[in-house]
C-alpha atoms as a PDB file:
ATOM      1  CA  UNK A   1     -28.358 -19.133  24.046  1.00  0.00           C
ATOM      2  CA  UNK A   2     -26.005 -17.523  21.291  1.00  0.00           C
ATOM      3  CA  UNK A   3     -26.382 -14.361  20.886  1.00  0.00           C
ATOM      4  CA  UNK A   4     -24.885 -12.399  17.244  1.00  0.00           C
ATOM      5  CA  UNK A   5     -23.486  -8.684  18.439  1.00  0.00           C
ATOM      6  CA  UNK A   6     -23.168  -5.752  15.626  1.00  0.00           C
ATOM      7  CA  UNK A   7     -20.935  -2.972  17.279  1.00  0.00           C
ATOM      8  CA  UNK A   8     -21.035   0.215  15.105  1.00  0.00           C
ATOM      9  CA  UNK A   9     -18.039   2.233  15.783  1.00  0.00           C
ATOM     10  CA  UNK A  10     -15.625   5.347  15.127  1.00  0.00           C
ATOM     11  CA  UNK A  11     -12.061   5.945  15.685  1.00  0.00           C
ATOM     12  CA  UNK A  12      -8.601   7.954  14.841  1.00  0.00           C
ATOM     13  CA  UNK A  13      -6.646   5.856  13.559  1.00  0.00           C
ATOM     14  CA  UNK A  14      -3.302   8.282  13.888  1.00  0.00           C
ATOM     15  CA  UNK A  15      -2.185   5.673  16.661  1.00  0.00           C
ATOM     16  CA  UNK A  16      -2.781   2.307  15.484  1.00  0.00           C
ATOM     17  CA  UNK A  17      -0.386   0.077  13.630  1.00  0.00           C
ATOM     18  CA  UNK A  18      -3.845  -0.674  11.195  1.00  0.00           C
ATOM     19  CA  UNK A  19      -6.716  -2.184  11.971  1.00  0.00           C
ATOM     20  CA  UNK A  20      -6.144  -6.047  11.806  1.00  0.00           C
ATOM     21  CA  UNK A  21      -4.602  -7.579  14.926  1.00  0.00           C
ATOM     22  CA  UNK A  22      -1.015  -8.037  14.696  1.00  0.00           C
ATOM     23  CA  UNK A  23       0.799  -9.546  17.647  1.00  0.00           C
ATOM     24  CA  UNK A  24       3.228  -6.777  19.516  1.00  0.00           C
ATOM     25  CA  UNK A  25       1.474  -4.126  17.527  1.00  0.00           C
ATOM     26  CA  UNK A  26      -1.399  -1.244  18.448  1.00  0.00           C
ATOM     27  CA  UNK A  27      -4.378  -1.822  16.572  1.00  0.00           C
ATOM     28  CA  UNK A  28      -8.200  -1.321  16.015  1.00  0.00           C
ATOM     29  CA  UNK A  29      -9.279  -5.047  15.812  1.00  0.00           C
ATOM     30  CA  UNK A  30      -6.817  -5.838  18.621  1.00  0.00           C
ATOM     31  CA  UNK A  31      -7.817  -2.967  21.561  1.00  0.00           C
ATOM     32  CA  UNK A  32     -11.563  -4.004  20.557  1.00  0.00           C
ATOM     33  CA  UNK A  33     -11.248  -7.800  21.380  1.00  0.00           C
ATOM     34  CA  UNK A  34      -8.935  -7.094  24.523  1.00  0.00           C
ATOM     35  CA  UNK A  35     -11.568  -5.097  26.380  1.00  0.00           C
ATOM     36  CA  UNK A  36     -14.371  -8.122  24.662  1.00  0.00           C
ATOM     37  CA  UNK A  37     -12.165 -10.519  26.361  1.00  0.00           C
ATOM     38  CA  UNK A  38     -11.985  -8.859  29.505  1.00  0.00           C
ATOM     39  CA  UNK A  39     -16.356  -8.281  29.450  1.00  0.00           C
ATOM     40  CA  UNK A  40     -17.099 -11.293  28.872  1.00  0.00           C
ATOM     41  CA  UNK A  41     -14.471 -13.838  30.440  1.00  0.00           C
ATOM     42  CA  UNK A  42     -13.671 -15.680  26.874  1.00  0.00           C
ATOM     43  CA  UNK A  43     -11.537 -14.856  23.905  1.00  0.00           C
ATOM     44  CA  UNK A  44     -13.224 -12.957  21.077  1.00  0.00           C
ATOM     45  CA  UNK A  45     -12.771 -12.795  17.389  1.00  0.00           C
ATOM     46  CA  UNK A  46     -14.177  -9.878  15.547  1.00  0.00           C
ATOM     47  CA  UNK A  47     -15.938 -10.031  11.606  1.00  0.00           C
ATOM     48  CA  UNK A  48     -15.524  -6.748  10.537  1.00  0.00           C
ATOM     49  CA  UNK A  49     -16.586  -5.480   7.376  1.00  0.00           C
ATOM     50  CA  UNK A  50     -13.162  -3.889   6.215  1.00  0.00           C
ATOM     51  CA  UNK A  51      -9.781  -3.117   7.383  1.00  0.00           C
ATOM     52  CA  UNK A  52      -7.838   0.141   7.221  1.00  0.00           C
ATOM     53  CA  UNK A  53      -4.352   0.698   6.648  1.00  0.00           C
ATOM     54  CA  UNK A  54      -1.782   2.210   9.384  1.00  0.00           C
ATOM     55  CA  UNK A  55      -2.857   5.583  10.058  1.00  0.00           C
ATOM     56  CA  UNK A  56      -6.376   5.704   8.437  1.00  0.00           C
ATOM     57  CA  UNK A  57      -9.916   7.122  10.343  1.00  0.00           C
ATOM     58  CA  UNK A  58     -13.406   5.384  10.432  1.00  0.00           C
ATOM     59  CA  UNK A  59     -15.921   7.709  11.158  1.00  0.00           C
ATOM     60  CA  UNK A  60     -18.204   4.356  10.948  1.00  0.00           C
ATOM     61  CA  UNK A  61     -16.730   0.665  10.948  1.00  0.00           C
ATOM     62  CA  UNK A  62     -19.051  -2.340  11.888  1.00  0.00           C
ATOM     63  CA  UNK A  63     -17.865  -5.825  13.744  1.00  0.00           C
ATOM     64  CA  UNK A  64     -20.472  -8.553  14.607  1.00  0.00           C
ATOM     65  CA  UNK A  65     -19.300 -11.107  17.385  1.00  0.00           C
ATOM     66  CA  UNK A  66     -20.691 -14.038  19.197  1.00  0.00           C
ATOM     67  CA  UNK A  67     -21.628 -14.553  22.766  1.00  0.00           C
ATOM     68  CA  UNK A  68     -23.317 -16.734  24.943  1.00  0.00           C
ATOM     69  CA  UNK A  69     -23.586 -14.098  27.647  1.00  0.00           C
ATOM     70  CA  UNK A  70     -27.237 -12.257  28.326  1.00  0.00           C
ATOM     71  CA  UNK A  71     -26.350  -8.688  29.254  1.00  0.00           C
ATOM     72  CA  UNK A  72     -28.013  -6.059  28.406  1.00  0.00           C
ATOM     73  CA  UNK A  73     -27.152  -4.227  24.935  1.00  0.00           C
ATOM     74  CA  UNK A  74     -27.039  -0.884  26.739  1.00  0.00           C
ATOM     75  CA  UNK A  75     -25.173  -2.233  29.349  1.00  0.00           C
ATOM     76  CA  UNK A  76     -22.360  -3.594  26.816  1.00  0.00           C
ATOM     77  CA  UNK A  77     -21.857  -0.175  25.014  1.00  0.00           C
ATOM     78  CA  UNK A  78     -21.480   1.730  28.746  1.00  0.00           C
ATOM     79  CA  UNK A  79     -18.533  -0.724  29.545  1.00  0.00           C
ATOM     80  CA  UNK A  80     -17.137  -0.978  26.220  1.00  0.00           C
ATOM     81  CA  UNK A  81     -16.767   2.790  26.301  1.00  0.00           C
ATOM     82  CA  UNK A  82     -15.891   2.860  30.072  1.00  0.00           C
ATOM     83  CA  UNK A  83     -12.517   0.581  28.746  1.00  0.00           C
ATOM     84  CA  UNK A  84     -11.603   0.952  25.557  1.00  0.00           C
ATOM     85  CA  UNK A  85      -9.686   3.851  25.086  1.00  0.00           C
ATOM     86  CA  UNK A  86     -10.116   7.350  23.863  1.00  0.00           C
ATOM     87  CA  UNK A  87      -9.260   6.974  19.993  1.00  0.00           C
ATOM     88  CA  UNK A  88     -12.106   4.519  19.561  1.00  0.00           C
ATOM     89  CA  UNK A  89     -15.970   5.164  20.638  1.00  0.00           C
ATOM     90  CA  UNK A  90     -18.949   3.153  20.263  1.00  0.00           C
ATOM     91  CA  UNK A  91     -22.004   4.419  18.403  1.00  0.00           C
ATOM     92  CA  UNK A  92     -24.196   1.409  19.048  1.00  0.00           C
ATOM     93  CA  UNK A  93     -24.655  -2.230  19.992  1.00  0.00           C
ATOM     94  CA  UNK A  94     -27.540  -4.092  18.089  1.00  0.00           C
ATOM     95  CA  UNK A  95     -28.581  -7.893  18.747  1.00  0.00           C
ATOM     96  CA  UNK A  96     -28.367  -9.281  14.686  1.00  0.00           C
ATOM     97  CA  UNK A  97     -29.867 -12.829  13.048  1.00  0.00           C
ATOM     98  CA  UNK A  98     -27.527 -15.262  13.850  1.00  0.00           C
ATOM     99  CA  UNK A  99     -26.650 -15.594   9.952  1.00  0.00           C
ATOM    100  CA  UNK A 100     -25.645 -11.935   9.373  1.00  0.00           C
ATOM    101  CA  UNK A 101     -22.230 -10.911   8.709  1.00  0.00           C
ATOM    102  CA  UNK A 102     -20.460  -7.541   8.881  1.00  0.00           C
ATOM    103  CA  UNK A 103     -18.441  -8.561   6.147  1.00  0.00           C
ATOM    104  CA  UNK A 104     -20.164 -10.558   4.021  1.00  0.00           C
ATOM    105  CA  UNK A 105     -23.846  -9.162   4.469  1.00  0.00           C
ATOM    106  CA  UNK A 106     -22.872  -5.256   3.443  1.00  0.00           C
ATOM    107  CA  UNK A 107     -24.308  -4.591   0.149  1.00  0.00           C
ATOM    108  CA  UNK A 108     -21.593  -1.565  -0.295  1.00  0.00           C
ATOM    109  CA  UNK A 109     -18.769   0.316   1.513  1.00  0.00           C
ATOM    110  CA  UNK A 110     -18.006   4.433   1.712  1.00  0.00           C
ATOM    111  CA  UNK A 111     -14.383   6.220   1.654  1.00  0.00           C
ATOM    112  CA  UNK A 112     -13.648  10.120   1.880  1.00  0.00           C
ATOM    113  CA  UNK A 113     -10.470  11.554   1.078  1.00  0.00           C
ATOM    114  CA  UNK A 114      -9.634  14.838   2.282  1.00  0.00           C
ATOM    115  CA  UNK A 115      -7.060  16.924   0.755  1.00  0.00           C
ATOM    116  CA  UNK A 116      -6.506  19.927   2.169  1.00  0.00           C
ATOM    117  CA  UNK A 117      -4.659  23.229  -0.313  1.00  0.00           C
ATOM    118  CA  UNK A 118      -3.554  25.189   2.499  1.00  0.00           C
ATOM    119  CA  UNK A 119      -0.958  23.855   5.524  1.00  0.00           C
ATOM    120  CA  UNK A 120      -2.792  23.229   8.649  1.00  0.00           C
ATOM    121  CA  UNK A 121      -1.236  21.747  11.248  1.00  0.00           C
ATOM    122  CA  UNK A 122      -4.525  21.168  13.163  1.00  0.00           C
ATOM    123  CA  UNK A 123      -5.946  18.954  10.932  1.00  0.00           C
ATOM    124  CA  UNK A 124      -2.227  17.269   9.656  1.00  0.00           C
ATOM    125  CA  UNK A 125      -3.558  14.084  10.915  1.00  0.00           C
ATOM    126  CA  UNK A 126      -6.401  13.578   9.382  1.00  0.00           C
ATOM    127  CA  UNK A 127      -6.040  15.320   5.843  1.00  0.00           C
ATOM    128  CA  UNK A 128      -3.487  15.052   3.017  1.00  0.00           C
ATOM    129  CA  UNK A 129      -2.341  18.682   2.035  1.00  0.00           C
ATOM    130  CA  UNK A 130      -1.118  19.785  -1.630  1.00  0.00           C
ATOM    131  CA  UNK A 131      -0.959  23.245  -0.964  1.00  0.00           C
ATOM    132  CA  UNK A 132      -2.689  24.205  -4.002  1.00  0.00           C
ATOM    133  CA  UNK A 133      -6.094  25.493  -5.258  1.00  0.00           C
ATOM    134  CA  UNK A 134      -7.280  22.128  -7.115  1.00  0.00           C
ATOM    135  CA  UNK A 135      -9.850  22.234 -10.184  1.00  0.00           C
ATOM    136  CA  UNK A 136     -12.428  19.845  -9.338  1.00  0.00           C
ATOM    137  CA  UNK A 137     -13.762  19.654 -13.121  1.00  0.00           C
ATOM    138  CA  UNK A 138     -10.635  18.377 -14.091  1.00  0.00           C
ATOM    139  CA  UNK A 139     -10.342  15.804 -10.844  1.00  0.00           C
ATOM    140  CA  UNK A 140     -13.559  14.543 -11.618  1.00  0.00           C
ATOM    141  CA  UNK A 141     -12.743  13.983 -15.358  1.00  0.00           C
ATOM    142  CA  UNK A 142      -9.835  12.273 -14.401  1.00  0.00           C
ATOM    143  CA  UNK A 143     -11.191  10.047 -11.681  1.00  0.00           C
ATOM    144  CA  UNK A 144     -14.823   8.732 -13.827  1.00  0.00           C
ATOM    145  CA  UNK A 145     -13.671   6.083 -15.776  1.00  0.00           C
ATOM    146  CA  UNK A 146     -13.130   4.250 -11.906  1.00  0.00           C
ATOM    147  CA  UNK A 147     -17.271   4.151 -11.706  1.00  0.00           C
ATOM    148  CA  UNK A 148     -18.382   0.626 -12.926  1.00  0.00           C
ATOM    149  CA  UNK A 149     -16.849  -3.183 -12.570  1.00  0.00           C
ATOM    150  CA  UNK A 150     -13.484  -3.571 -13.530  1.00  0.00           C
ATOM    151  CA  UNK A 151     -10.566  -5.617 -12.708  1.00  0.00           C
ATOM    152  CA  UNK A 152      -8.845  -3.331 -10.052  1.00  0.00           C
ATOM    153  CA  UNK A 153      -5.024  -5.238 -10.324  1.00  0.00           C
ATOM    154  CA  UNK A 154      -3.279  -2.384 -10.420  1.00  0.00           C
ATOM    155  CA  UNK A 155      -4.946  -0.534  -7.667  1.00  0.00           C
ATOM    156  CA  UNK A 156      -4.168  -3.064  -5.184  1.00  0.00           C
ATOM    157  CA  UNK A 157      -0.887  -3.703  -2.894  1.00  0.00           C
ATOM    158  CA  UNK A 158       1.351  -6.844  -3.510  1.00  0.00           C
ATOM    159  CA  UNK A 159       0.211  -8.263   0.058  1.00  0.00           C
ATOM    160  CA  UNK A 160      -3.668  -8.030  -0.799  1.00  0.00           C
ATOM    161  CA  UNK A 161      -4.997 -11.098  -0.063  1.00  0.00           C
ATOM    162  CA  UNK A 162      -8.198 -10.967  -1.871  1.00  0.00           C
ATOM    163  CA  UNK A 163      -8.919 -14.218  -4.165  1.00  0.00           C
ATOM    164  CA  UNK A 164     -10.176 -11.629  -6.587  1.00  0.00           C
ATOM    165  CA  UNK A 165      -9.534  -8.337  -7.700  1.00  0.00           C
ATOM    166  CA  UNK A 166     -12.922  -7.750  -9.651  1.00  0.00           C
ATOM    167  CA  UNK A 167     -14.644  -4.995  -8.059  1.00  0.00           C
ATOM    168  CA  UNK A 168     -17.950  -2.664  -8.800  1.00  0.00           C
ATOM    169  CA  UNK A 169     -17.424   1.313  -8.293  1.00  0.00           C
ATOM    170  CA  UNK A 170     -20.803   3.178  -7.624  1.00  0.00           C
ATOM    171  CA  UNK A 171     -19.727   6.605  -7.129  1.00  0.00           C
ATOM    172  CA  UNK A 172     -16.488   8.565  -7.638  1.00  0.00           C
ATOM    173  CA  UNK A 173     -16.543  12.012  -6.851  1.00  0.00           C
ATOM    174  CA  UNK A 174     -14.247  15.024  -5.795  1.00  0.00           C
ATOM    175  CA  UNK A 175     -16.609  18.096  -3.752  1.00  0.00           C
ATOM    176  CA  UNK A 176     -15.360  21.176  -2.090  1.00  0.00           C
ATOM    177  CA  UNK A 177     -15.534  20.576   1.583  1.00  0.00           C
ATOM    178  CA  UNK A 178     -14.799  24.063   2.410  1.00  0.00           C
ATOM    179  CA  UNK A 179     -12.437  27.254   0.874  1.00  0.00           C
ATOM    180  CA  UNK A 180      -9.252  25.102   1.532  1.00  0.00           C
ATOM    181  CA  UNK A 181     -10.658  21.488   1.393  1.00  0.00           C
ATOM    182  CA  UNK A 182     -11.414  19.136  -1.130  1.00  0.00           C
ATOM    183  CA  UNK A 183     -12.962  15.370  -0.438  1.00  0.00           C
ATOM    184  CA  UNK A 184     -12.874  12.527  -3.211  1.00  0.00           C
ATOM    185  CA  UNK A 185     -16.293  10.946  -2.124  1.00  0.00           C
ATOM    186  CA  UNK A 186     -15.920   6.771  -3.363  1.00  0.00           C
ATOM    187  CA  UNK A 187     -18.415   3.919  -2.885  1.00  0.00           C
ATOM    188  CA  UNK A 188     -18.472   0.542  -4.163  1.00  0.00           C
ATOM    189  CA  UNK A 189     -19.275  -3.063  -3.056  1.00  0.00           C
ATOM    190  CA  UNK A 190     -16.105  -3.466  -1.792  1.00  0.00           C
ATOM    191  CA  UNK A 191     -12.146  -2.489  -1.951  1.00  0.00           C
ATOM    192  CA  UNK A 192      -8.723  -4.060  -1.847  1.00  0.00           C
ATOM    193  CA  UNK A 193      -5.747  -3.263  -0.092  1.00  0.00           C
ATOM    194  CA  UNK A 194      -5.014   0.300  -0.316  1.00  0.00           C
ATOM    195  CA  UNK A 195      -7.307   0.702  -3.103  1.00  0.00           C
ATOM    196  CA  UNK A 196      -8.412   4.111  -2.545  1.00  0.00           C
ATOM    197  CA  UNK A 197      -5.489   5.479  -1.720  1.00  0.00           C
ATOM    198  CA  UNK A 198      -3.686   4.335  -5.060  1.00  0.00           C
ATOM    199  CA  UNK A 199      -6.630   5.998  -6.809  1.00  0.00           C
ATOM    200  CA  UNK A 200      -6.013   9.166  -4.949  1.00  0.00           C
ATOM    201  CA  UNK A 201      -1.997   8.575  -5.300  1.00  0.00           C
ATOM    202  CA  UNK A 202      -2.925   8.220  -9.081  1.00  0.00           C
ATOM    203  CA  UNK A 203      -5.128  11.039  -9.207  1.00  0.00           C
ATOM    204  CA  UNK A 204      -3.231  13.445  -8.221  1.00  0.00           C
ATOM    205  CA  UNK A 205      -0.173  12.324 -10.128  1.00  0.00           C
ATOM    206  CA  UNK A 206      -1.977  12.912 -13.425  1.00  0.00           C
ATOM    207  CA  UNK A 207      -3.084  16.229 -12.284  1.00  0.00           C
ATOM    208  CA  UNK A 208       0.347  17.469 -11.517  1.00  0.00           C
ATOM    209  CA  UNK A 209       1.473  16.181 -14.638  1.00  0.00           C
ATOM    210  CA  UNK A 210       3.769  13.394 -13.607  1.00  0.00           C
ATOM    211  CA  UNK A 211       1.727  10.954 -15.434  1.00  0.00           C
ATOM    212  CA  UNK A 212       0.169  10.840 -18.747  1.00  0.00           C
ATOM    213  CA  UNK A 213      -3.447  11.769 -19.182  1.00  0.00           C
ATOM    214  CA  UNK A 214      -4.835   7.965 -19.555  1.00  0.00           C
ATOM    215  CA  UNK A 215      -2.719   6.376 -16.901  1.00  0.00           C
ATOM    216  CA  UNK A 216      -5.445   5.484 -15.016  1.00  0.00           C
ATOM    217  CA  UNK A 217      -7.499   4.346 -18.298  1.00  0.00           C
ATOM    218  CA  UNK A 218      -4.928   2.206 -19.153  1.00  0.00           C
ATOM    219  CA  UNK A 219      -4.048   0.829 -15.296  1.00  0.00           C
ATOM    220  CA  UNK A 220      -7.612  -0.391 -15.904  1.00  0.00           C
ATOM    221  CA  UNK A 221      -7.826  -1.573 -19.137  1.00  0.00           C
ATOM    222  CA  UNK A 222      -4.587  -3.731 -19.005  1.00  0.00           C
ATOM    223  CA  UNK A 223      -4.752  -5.068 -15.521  1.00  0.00           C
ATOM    224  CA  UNK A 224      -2.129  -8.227 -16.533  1.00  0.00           C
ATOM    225  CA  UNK A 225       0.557  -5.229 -17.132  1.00  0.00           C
ATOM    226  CA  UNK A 226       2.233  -4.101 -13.721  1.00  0.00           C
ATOM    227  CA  UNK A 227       2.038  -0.231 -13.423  1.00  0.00           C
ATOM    228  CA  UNK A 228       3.727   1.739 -11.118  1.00  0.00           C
ATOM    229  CA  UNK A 229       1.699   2.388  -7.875  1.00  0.00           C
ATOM    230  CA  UNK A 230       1.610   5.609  -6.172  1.00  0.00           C
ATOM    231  CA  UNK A 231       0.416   5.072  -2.579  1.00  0.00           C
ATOM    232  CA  UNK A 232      -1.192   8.673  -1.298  1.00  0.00           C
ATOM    233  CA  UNK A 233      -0.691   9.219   2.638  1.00  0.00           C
ATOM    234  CA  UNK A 234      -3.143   7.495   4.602  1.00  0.00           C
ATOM    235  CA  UNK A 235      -4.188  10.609   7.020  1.00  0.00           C
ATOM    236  CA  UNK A 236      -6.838  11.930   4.239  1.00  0.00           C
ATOM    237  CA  UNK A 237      -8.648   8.763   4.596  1.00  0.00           C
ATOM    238  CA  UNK A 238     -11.719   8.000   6.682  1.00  0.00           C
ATOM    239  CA  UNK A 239     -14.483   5.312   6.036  1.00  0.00           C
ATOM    240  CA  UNK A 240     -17.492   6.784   5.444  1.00  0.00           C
ATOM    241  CA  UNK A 241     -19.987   4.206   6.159  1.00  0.00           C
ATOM    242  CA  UNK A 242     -20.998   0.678   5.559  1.00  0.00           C
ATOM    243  CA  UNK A 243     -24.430  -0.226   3.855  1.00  0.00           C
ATOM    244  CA  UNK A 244     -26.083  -3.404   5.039  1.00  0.00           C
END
């Protein structure tokens, strides 16, 4: 009998070439459905619910697969974890309707961004410094017109391959993590390519000064008219969480 497995899941992603399986390359999807394979004796293909770019963290991603094979949940995390290796840990293996989808079945989708205003080389990998003292009043005035739908063109790469760049925002928010961390807190129903990180690229770049107050007002507002795209880093960025 088929059988419909969600794996819920962390890794680093400091070492993978992204998370989509790309032949000769190091990735997410790819070490996942090599150690599948090996379990249960058959080729496996992975629906994920998003994928991260080169060098980006999920502190929780969720795949669903299918299998004809009857062991034990339990048993399938212990050997999952037993092979796959140490950047990438299972947090739990659940038996789902045959119908449900990690991709199309989330209602919404989480990103943090940590930026970090003091050099650490501890934490280079996994947070974006500026070495600065930021104003989070002014970040967060900058960064609310984002909440609601809009047409998202210009936050997108040229290689998205989304059939449409209409998305809903939910939340957009910068906190102070600690004395020398910020985190831009984002949640919507779901992102394009790169998405958050051109907000965050954007974000900053009006802060600093290097562009105009409403240059993310207008990137949104005129989404036939090509802006320029600033990319931040990807080691600030970690999904968050995926909400089914």
């Amino acid at each position: 009998m088929e059988r419909n497995i969600k794996l819920t899941y962390s890794y680093d992603g400091s070492e993978f070439f992204g998370f989509q399986r790309q032949p000769g390359f190091r990735t997410v999807q790819g070490e996942l459905e090599k150690v599948l394979g090996t379990i249960f004796k058959n080729k496996i293909d992975l629906v994920s619910a998003g994928r991260t770019d080169r060098g980006v963290h999920a502190k929780k991603q969720v795949s669903n697969f299918y299998t004809t094979s009857s062991i034990p949940l339990e048993k399938i995390k212990r050997i999952i974890n037993g092979l796959i290796p140490n950047d990438i840990f299972i947090l739990d293996v659940q038996e789902v309707d045959l119908e449900f989808s990690s991709r199309f079945s989330a209602t919404y989708r989480s990103y943090e961004y940590y930026i970090g205003e003091d050099r650490n080389p501890f934490q280079s990998r996994y947070v974006t410094f500026v070495y600065e003292q930021l104003d989070l009043e002014r970040l967060n005035k900058i960064v609310s017109p984002l909440v609601g739908q809009h047409d998202f063109s210009n936050f997108r790469l040229s290689d998205c391959g989304s059939n449409t760049t209409i998305r809903e925002i939910y939340e957009a928010k910068f906190e102070r993590v600690n004395e020398k961390t910020i985190k831009l807190y984002v949640k919507g129903n779901a992102f394009l390519k790169s998405q958050i990180r051109i907000i965050v690229g954007t974000v900053l770049s009006i802060y600093f000064g290097k562009k105009p107050e409403n240059y993310l007002i207008e990137m949104l507002k005129n989404p036939n008219i090509q802006y320029a795209k600033i990319v931040a880093e990807p080691f600030g960025l970690h999904l968050f969480d995926i909400g089914y």
